[in-house]
N, C-alpha and C. Protein backbone atom coordinates (compact mmCIF):
# COMPACT_ATOMS: atom_id res chain seq x y z
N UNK A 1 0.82 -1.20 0.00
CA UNK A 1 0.00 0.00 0.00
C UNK A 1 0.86 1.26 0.00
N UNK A 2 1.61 1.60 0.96
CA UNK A 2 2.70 2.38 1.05
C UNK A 2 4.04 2.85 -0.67
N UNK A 3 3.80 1.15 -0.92
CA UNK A 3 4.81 1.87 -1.68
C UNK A 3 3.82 2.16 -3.06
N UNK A 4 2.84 1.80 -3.28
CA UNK A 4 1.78 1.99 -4.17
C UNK A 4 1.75 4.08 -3.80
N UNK A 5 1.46 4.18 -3.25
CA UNK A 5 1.00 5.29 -2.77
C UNK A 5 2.47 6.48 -3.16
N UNK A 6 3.61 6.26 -2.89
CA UNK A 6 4.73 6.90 -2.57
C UNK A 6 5.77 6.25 -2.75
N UNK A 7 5.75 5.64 -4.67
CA UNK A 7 7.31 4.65 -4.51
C UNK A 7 8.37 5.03 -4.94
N UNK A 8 8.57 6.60 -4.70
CA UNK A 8 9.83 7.02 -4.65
C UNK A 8 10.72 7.25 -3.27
N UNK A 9 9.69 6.71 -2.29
CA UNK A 9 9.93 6.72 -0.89
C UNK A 9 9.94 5.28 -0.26
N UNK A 10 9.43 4.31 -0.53
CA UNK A 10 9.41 3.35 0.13
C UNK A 10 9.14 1.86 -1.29
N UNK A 11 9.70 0.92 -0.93
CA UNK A 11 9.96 -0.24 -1.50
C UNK A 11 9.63 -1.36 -0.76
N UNK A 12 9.08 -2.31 -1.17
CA UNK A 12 8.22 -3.26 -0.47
C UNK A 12 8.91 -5.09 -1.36
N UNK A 13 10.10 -5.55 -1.05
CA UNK A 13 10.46 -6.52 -1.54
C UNK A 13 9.39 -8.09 -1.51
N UNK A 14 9.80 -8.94 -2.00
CA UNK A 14 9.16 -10.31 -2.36
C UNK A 14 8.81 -10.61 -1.12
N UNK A 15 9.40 -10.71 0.19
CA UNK A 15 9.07 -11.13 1.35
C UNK A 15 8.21 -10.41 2.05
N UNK A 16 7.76 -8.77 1.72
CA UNK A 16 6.89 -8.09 2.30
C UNK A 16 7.71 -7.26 3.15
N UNK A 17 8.93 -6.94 2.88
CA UNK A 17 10.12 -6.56 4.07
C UNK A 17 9.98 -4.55 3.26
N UNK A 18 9.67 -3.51 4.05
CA UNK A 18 9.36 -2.67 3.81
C UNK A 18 11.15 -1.90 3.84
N UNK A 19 11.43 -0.83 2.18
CA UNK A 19 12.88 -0.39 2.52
C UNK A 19 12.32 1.14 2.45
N UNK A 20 12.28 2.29 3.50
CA UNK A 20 12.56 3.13 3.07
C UNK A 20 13.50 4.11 2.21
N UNK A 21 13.26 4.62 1.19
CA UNK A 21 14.36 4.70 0.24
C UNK A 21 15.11 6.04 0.56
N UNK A 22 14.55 6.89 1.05
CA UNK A 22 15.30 8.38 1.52
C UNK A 22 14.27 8.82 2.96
N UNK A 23 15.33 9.75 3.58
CA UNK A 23 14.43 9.93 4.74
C UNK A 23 13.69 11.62 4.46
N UNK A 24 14.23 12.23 3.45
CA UNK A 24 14.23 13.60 3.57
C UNK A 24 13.10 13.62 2.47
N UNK A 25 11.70 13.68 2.63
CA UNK A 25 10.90 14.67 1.80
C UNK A 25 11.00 16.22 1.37
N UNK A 26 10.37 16.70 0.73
CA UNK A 26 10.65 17.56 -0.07
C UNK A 26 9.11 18.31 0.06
N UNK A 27 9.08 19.19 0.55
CA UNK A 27 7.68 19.98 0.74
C UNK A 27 6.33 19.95 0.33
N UNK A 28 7.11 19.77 -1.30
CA UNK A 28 6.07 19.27 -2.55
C UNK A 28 5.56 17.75 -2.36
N UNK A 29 5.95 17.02 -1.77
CA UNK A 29 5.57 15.92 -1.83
C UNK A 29 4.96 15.43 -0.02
N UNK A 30 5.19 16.06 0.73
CA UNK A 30 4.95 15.95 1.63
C UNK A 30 3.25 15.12 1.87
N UNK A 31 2.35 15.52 1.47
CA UNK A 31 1.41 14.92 1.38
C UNK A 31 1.15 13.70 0.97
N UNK A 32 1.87 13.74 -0.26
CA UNK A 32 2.10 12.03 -1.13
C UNK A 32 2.40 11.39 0.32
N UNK A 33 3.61 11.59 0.66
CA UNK A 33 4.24 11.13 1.75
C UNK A 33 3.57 10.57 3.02
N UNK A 34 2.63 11.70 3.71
CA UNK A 34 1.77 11.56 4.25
C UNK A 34 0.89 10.19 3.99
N UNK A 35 -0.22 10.80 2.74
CA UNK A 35 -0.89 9.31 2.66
C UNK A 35 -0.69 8.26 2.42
N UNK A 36 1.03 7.87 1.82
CA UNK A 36 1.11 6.24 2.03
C UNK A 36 1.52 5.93 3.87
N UNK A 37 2.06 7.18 4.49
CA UNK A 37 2.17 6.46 6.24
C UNK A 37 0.71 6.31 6.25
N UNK A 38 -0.32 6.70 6.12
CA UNK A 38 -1.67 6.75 6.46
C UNK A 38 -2.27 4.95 5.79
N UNK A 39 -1.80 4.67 4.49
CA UNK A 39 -2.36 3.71 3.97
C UNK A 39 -1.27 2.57 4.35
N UNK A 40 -0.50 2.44 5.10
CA UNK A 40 0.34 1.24 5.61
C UNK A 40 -0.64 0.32 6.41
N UNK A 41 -0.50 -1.07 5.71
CA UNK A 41 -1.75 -1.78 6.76
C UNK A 41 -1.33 -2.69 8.26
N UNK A 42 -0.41 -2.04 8.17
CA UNK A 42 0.28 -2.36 9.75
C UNK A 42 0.71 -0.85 10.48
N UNK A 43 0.35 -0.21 10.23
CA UNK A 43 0.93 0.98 11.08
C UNK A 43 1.93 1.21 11.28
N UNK A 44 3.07 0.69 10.55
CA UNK A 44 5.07 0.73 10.78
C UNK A 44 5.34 1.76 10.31
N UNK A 45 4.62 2.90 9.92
CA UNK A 45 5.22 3.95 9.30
C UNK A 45 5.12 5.56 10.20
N UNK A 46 5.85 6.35 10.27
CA UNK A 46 5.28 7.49 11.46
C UNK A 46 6.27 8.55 10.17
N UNK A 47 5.18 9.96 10.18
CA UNK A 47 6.26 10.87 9.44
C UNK A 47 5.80 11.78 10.59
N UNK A 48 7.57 12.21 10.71
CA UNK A 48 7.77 13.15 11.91
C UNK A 48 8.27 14.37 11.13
N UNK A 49 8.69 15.38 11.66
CA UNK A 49 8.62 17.03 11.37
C UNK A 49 9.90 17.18 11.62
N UNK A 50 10.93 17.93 10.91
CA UNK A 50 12.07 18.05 12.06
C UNK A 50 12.02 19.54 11.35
């Protein structure tokens, strides 16, 4: 779901093993970003603010 949503951010291999691919969003995308943590169907994802 996650990487459906945002797969320039996150990668989801054969085993289901989740890779985040960069940690640093980009303003413009921030939302994208947003709704794949929102559509993760385990909740492993948190986007924090720095």
């Amino acid at each position: 779901m996650c990487e459906a949503a945002a797969p320039e951010y996150f990668s989801v291999d054969d085993e289901g093993v989740l890779t985040i691919l960069t940690e640093e969003v980009p303003d413009s995308d921030k939302a994208q970003a947003h709704g794949a943590v929102l559509s993760c169907p385990v909740a492993a994802l948190k986007l924090l603010s720095r």
